[in-house]
N, C-alpha and C. Protein backbone atom coordinates (compact mmCIF):
# COMPACT_ATOMS: atom_id res chain seq x y z
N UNK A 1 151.60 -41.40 1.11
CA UNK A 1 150.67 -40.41 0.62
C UNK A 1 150.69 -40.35 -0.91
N UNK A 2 151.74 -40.78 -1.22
CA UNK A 2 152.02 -40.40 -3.10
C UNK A 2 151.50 -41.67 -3.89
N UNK A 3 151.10 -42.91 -2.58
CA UNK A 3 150.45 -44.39 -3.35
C UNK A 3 149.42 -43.87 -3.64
N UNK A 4 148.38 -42.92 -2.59
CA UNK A 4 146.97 -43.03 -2.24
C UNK A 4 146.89 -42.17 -3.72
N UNK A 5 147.77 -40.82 -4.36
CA UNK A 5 147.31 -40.16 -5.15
C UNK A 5 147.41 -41.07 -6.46
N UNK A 6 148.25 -41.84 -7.04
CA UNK A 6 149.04 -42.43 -7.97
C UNK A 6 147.52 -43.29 -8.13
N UNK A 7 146.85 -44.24 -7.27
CA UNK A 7 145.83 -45.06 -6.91
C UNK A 7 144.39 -44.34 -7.66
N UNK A 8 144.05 -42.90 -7.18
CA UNK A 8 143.06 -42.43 -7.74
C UNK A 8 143.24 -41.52 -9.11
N UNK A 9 144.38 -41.62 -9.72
CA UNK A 9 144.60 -41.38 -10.95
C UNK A 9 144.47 -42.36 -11.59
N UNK A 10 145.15 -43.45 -11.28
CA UNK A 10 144.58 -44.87 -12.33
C UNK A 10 142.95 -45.09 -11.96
N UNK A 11 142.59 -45.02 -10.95
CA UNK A 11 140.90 -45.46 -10.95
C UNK A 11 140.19 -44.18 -11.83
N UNK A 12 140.63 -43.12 -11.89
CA UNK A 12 139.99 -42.07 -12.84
C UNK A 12 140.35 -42.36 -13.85
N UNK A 13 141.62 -42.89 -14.63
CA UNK A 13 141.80 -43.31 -15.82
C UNK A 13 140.82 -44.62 -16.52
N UNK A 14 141.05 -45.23 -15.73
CA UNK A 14 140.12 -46.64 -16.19
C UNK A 14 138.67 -46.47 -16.08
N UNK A 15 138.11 -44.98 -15.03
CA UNK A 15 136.54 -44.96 -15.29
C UNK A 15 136.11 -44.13 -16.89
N UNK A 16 137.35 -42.95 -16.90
CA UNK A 16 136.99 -42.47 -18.32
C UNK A 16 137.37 -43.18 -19.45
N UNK A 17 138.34 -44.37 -19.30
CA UNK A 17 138.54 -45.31 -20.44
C UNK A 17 137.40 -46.17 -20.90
N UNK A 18 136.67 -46.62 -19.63
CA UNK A 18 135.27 -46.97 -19.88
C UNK A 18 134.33 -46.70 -20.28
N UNK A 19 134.05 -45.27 -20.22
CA UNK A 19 133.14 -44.50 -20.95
C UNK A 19 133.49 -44.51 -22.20
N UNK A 20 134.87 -44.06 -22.36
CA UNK A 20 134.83 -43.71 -24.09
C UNK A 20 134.41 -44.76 -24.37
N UNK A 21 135.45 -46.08 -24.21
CA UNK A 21 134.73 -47.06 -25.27
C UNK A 21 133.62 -47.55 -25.46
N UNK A 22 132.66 -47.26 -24.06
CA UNK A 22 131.19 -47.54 -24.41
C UNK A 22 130.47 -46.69 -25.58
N UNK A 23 130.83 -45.29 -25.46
CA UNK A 23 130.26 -44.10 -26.58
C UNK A 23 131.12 -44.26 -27.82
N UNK A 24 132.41 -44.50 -28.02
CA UNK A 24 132.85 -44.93 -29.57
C UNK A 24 132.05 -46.24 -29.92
N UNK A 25 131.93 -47.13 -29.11
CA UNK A 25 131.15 -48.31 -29.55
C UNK A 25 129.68 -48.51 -29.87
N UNK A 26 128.94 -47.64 -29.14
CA UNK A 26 127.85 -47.14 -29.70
C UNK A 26 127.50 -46.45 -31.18
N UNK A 27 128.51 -45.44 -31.18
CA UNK A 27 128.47 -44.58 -32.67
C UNK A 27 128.92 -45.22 -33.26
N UNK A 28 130.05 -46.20 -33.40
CA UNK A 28 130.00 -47.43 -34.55
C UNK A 28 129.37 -48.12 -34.64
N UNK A 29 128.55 -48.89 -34.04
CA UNK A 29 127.23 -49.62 -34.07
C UNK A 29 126.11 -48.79 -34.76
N UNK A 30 125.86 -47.47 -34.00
CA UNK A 30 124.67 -46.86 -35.20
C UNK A 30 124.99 -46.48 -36.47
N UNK A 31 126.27 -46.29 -36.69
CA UNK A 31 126.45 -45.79 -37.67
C UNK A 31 126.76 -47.22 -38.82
N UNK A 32 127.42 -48.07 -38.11
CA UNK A 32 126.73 -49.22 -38.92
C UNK A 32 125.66 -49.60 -39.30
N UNK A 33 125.08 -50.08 -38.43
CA UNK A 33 124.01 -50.94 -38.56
C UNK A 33 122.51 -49.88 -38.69
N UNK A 34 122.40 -49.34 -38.12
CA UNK A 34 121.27 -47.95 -38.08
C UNK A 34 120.07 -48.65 -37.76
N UNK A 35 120.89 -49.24 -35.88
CA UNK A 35 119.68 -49.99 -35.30
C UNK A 35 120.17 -49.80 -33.69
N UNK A 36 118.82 -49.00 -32.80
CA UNK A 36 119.38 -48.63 -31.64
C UNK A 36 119.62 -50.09 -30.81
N UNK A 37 118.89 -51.04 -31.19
CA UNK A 37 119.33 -52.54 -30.44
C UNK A 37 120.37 -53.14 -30.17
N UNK A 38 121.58 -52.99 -31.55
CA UNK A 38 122.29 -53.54 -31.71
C UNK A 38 123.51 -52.21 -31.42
N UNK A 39 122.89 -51.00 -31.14
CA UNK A 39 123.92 -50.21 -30.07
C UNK A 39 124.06 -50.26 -29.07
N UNK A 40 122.91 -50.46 -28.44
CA UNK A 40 122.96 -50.84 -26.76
C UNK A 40 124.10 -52.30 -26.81
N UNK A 41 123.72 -53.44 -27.48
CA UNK A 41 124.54 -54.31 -27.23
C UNK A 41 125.89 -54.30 -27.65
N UNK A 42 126.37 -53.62 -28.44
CA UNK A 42 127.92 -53.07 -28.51
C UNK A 42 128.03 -52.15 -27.86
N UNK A 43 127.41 -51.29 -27.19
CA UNK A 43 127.88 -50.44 -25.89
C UNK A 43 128.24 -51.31 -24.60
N UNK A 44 127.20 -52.24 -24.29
CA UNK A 44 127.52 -53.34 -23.39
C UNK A 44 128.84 -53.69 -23.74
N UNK A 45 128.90 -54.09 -24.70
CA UNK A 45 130.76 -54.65 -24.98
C UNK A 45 131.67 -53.79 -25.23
N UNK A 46 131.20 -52.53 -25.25
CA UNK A 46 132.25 -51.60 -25.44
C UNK A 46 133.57 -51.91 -26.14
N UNK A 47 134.92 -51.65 -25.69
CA UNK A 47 135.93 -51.96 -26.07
C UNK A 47 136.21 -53.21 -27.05
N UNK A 48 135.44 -54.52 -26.38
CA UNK A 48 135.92 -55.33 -27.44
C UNK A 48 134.71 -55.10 -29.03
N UNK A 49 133.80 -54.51 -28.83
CA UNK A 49 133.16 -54.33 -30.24
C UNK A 49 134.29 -53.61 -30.82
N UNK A 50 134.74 -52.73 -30.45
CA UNK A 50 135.58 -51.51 -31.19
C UNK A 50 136.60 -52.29 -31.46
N UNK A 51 137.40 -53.41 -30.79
CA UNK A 51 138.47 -53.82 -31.06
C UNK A 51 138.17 -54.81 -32.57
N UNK A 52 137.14 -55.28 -32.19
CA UNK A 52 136.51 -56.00 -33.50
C UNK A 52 136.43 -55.70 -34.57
N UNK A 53 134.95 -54.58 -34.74
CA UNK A 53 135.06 -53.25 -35.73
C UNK A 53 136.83 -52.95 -36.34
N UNK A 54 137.51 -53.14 -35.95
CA UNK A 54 138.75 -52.15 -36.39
C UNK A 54 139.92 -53.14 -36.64
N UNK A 55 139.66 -54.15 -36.65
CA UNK A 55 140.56 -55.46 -37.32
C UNK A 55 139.36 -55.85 -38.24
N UNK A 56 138.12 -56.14 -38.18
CA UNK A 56 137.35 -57.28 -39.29
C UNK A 56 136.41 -56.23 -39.97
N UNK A 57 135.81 -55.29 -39.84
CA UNK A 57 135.13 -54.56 -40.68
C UNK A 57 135.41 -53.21 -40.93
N UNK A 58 136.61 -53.18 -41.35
CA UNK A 58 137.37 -51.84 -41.87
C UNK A 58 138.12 -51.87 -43.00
C-alpha cells in the first residue's frame, strides 16, 4: 500500500515539474526574444531551453 502512495507522489512530482519548465521557458523566450513563435517553441522544449538559456545566454 505505501508503493501505490510513494508511486503517485513521484507521478505528481514529474507532472508539476513539467509544467514549470514549460512556463519558465516560455517567459524566457518572451522576454528574450519578444516573439510569441519562438515561445511556443521553447515551451515545447521546456526544460532543455532553460537549461540552455542558463549556461550560454546569461
Amino acid at each position: 500500500m505505501n508503493g501505490n502512495r510513494y508511486y503517485g507522489v513521484r507521478v505528481e512530482g514529474a507532472k508539476y515539474g513539467v509544467s514549470f519548465g514549460t512556463a519558465l521557458a516560455i517567459a524566457i523566450s518572451y522576454t528574450a526574444n519578444h516573439s510569441i513563435l519562438w515561445a511556443i517553441v521553447h515551451g515545447i522544449l521546456g526544460w532543455l531551453y532553460v537549461i540552455y538559456y542558463a549556461l550560454f545566454r546569461s
